[in-house]
N, C-alpha and C. Protein backbone atom coordinates (compact mmCIF):
# COMPACT_ATOMS: atom_id res chain seq x y z
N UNK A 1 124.23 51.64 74.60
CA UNK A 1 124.25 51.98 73.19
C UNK A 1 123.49 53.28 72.94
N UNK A 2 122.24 53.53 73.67
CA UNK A 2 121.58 54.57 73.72
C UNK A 2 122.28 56.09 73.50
N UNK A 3 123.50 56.08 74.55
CA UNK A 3 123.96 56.97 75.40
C UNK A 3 125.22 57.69 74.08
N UNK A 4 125.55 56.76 73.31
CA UNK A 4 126.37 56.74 71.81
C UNK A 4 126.04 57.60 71.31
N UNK A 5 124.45 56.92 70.83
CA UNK A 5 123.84 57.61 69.85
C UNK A 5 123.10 58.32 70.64
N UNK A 6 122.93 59.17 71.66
CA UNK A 6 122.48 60.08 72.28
C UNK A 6 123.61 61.37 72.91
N UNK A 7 124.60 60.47 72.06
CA UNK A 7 126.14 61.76 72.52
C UNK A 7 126.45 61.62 73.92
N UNK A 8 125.86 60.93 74.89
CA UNK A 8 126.07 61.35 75.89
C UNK A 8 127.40 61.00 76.55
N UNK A 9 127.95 60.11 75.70
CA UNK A 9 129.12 59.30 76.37
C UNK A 9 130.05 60.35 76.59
N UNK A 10 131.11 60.79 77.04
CA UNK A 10 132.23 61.40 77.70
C UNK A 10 133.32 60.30 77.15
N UNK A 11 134.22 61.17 75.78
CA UNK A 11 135.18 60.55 75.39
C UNK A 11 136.61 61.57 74.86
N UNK A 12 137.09 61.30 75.80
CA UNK A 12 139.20 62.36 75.37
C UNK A 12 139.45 61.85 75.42
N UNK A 13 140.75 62.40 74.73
CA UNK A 13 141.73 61.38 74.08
C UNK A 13 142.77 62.68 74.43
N UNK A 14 144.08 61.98 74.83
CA UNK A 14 145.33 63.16 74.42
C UNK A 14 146.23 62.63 73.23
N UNK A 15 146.73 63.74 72.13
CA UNK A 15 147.17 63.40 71.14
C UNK A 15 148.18 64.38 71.00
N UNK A 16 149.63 63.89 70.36
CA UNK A 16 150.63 64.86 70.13
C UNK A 16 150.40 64.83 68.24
N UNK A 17 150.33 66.49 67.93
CA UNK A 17 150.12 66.18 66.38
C UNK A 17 151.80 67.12 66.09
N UNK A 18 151.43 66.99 65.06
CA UNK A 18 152.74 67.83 64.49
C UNK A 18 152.32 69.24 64.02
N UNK A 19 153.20 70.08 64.14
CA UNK A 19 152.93 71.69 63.81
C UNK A 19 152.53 72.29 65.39
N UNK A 20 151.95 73.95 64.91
CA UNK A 20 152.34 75.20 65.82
C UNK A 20 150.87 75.30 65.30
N UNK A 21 150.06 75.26 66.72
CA UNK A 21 148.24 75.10 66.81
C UNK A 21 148.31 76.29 67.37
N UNK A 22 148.24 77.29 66.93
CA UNK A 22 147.91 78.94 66.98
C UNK A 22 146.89 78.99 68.31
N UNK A 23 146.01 78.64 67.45
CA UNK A 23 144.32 79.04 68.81
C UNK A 23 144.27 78.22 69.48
N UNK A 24 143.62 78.28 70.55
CA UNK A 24 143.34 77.27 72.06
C UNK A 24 142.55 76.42 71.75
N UNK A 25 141.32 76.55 70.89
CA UNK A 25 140.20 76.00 70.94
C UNK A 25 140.14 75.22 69.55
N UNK A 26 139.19 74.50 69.12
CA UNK A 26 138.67 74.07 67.84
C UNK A 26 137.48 73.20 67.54
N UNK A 27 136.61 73.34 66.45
CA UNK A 27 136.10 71.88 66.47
C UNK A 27 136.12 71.58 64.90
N UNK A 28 136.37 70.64 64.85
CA UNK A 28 136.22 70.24 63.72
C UNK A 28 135.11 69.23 62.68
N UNK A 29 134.31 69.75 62.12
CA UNK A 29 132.94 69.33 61.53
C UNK A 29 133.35 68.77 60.16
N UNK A 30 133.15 67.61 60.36
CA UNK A 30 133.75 67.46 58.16
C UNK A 30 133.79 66.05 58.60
N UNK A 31 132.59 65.59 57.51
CA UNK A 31 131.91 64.18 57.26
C UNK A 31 133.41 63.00 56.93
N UNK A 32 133.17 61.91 58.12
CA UNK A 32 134.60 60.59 57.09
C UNK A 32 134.03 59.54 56.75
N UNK A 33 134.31 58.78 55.94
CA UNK A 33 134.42 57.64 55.14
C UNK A 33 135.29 57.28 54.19
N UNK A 34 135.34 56.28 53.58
CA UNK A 34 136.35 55.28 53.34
C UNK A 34 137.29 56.19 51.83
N UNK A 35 138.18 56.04 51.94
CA UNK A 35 138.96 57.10 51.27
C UNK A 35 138.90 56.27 49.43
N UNK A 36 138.12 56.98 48.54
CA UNK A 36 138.13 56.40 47.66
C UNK A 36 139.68 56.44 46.57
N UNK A 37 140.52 56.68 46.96
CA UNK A 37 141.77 56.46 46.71
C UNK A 37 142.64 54.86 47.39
N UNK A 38 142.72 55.05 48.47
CA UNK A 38 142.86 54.04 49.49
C UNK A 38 142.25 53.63 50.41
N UNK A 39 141.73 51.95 49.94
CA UNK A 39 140.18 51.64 50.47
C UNK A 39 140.97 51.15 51.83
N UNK A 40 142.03 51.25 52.58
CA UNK A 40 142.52 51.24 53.26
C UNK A 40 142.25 52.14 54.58
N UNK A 41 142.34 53.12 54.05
CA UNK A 41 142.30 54.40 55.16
C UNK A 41 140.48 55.29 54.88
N UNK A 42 140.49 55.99 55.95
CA UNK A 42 139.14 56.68 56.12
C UNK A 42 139.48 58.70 55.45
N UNK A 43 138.63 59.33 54.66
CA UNK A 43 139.18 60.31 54.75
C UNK A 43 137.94 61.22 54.88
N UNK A 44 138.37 62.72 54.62
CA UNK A 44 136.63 63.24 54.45
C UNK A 44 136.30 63.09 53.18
N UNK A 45 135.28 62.95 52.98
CA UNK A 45 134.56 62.82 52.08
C UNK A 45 132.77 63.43 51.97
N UNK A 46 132.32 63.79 51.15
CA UNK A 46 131.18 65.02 50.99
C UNK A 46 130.25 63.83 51.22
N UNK A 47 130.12 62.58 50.77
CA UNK A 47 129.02 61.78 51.75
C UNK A 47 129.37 60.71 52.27
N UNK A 48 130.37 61.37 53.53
CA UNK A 48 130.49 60.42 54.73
C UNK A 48 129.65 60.75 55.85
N UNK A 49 130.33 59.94 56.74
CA UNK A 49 129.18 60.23 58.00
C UNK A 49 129.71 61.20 58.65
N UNK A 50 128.66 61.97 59.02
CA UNK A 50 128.64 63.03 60.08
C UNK A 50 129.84 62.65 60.98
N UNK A 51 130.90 63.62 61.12
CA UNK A 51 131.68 63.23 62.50
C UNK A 51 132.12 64.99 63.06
N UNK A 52 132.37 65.08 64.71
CA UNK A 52 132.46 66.36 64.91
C UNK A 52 133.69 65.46 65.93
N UNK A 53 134.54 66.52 65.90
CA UNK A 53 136.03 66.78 66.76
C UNK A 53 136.09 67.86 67.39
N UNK A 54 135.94 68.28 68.93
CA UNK A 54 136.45 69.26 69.64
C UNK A 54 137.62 69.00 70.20
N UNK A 55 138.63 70.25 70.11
CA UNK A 55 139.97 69.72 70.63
C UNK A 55 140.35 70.98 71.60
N UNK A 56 141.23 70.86 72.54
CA UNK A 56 142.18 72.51 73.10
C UNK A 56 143.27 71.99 73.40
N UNK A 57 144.00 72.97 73.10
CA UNK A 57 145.42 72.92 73.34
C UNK A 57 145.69 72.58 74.76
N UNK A 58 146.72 71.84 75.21
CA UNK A 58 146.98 71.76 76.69
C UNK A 58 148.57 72.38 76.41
N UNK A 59 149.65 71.79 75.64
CA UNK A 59 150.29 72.60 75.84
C UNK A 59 151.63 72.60 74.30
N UNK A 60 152.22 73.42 74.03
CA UNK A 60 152.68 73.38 72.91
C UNK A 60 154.56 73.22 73.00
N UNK A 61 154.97 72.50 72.22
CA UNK A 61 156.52 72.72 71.96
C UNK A 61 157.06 73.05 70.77
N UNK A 62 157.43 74.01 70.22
CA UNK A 62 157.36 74.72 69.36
C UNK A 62 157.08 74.11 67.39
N UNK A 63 157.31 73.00 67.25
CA UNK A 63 157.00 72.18 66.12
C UNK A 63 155.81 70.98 66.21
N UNK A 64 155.61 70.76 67.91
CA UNK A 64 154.51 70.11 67.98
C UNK A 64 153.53 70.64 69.21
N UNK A 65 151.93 69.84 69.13
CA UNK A 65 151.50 70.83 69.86
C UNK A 65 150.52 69.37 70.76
N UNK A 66 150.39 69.36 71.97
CA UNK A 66 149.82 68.16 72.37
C UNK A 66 148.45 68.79 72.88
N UNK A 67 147.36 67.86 72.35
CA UNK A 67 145.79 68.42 72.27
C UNK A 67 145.39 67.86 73.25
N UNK A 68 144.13 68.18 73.71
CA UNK A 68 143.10 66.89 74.49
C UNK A 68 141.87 67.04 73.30
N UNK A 69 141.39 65.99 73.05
CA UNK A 69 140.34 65.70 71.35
C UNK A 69 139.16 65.20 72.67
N UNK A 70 137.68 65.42 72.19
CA UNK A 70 136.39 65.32 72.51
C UNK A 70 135.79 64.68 71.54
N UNK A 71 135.52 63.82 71.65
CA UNK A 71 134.25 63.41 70.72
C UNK A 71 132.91 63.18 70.90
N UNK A 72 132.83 63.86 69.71
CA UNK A 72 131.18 64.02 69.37
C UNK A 72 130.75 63.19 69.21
N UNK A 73 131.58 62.37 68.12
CA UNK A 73 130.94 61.75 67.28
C UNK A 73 131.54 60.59 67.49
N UNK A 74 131.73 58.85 67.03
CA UNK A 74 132.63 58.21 67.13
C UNK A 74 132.71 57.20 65.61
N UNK A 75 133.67 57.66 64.99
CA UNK A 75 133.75 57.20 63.37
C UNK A 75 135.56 56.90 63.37
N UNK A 76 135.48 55.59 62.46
CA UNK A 76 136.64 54.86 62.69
C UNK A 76 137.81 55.91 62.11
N UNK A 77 139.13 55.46 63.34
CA UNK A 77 139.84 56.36 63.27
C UNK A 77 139.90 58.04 62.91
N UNK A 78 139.01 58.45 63.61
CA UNK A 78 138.40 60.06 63.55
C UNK A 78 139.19 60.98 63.93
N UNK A 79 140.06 61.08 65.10
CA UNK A 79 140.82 61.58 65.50
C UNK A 79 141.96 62.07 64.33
N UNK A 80 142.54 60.88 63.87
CA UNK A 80 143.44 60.62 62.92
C UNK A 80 143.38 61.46 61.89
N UNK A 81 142.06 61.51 61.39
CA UNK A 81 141.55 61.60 59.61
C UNK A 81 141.22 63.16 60.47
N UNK A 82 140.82 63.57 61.20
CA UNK A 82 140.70 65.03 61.51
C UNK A 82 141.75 65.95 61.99
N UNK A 83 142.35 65.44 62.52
CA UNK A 83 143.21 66.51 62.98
C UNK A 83 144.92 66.52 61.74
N UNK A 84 144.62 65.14 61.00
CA UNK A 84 145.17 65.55 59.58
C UNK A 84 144.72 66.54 58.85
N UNK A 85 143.25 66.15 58.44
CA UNK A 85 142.44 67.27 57.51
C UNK A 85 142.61 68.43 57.92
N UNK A 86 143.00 69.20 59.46
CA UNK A 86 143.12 70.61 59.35
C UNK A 86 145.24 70.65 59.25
N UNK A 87 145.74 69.81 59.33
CA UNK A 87 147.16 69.72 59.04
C UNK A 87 148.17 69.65 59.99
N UNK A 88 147.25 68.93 60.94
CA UNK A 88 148.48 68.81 62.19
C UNK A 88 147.84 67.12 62.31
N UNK A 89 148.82 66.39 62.03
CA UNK A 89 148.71 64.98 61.64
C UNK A 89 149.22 64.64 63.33
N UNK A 90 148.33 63.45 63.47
CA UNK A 90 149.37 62.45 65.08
C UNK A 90 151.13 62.21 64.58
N UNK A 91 151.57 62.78 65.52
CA UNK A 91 153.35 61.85 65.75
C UNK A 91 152.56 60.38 65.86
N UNK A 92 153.95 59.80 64.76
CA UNK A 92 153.27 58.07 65.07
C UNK A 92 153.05 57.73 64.16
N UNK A 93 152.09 58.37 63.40
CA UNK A 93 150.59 57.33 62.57
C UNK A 93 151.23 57.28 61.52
N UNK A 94 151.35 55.97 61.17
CA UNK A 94 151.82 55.40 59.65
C UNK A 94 151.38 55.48 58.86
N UNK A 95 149.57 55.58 59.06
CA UNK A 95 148.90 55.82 58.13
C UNK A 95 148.37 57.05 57.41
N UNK A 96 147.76 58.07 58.59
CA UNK A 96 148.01 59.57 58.08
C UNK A 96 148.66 60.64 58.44
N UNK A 97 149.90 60.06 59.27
CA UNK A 97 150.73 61.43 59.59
C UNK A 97 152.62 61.22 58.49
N UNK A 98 153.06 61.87 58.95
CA UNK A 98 154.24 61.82 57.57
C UNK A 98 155.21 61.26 57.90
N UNK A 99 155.91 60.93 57.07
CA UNK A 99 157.35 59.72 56.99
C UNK A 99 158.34 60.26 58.31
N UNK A 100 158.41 61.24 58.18
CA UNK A 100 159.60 61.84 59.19
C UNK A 100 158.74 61.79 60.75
N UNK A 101 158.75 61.24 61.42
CA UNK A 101 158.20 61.57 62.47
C UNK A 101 159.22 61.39 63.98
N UNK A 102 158.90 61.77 65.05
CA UNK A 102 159.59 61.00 66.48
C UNK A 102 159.65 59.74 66.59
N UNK A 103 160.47 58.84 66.55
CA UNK A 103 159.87 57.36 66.48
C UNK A 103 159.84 57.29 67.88
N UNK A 104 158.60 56.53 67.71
CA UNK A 104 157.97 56.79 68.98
C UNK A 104 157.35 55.04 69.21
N UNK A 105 156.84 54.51 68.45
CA UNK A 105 156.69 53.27 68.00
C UNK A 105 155.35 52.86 67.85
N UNK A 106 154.44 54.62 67.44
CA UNK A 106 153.51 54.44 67.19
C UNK A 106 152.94 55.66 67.33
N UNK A 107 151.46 55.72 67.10
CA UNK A 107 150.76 56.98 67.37
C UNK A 107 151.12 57.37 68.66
N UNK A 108 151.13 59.21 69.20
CA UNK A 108 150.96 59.37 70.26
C UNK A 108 149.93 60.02 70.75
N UNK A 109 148.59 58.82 70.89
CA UNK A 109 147.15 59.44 71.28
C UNK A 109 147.34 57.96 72.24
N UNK A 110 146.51 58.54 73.20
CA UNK A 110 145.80 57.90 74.61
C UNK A 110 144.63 58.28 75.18
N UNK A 111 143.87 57.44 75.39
CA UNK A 111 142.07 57.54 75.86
C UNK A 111 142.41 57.84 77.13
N UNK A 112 141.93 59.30 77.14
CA UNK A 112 141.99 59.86 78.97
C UNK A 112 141.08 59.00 79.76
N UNK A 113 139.96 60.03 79.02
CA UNK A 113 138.50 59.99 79.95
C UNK A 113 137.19 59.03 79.01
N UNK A 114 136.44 58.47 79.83
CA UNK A 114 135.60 57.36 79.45
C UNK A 114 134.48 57.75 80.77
N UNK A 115 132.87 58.50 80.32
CA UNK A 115 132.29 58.82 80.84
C UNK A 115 130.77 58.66 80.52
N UNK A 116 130.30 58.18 81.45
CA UNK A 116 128.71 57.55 80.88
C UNK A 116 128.00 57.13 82.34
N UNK A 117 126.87 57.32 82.12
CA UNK A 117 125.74 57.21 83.15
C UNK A 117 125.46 55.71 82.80
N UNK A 118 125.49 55.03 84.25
CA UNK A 118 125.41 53.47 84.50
C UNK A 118 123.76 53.20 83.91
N UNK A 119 123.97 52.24 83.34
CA UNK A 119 122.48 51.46 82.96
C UNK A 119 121.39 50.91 84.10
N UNK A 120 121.88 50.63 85.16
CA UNK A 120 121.14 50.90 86.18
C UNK A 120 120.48 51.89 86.86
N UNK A 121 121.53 52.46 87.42
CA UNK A 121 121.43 53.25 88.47
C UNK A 121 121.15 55.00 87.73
N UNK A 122 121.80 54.98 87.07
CA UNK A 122 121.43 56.21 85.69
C UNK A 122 122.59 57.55 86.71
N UNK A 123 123.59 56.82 87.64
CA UNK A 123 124.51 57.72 88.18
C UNK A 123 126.07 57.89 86.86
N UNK A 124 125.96 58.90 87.57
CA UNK A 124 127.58 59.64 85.89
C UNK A 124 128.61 59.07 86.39
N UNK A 125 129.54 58.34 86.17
CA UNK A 125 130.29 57.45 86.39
C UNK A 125 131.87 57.95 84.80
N UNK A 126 132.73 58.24 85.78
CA UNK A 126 133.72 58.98 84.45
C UNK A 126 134.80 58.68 85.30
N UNK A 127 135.42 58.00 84.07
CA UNK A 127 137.05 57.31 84.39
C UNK A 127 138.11 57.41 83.38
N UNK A 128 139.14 58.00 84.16
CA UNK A 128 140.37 58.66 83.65
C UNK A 128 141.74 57.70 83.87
N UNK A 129 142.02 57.78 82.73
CA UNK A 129 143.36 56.68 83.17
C UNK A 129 144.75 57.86 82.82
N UNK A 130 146.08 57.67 83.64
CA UNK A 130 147.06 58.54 83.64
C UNK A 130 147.76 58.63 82.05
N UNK A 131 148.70 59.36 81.61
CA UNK A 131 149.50 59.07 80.64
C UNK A 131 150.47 57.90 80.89
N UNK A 132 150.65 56.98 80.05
CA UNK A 132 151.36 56.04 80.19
C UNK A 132 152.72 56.57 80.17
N UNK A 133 153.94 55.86 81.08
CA UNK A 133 155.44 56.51 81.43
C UNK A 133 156.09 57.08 80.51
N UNK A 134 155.84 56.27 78.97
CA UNK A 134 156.55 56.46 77.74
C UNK A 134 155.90 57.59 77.11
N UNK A 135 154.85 58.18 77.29
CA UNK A 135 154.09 59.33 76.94
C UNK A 135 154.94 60.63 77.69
N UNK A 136 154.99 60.40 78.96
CA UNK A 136 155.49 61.42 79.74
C UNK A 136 157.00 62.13 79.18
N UNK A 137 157.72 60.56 79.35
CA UNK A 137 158.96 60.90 79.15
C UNK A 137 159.39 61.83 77.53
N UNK A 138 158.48 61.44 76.84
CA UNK A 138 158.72 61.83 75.44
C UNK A 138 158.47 63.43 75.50
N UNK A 139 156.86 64.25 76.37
CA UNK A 139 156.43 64.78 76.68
C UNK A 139 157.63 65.97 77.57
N UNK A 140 158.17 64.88 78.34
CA UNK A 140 159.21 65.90 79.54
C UNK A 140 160.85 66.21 78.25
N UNK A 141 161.06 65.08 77.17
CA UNK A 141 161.80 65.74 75.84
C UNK A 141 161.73 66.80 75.48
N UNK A 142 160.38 66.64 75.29
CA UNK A 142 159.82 67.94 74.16
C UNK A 142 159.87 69.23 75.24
N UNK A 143 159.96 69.19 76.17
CA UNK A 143 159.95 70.73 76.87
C UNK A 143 161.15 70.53 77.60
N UNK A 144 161.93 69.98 77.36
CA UNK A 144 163.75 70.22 77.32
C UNK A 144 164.13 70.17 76.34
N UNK A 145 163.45 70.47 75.22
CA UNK A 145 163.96 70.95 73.97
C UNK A 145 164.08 72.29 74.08
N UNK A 146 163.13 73.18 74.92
CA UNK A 146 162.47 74.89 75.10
C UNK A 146 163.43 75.31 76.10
């Protein structure tokens, strides 16, 4: 728990959003909590909690652009509510990305990497799981679209 709230954890995610992500790099700083419109969803808000998003491009197809996301911070559904707020919403998300999407049969974000120093031994211990088949294939679409 320490390691949380000491940032230290090692957490990506790969995410396909929608739109043409110009720059390589990003982070995104802008407080979330509970969307006082829809107590449903999380949005920014001027006194939510602190959350930070670093993202880079891995690779783009011309209407969508697939990220790898870092977190800083870990605030419910963050990913989501951030990489909406700058306007490239997840393919998928029912909740904050838009009606028209790839049906896909859901968001397309997946937890890469999961990285943290063991409570014992205090050795760095970081584990990566592959893209799942249905990620790929959608992935190998989108660049036989180009």
């Amino acid at each position: 728990m320490d390691q949380l709230v000491n940032k230290t954890v090692t957490r990506k995610y790969i995410a396909l959003v929608h739109g043409h992500i110009a720059h390589d790099k990003g982070t995104i700083d802008a407080p979330i909590g509970r969307d006082q419109k829809d107590r449903q969803k999380q949005a920014i808000v001027d006194n939510g909690k602190h959350a930070v998003t670093h993202f880079h491009v891995v690779e783009r197809f011309g209407d969508y652009t697939l990220v790898e996301c870092r977190l800083e911070t870990g605030r419910t559904h963050q990913i989501r509510v951030h990489m909406n707020y700058i306007g490239f919403p997840l393919v998928g998300d029912p909740k904050y990305g838009p009606k028209k999407t790839i049906d896909f049969g859901g968001q397309v974000l997946h937890a890469a990497t999961l990285g943290f120093n063991h409570p014992s031994s205090g050795e760095y211990l970081e584990f990566e799981t592959p893209l799942p088949a249905d990620y790929e294939q959608l992935l190998n679409e989108l660049r036989n679209r180009h």
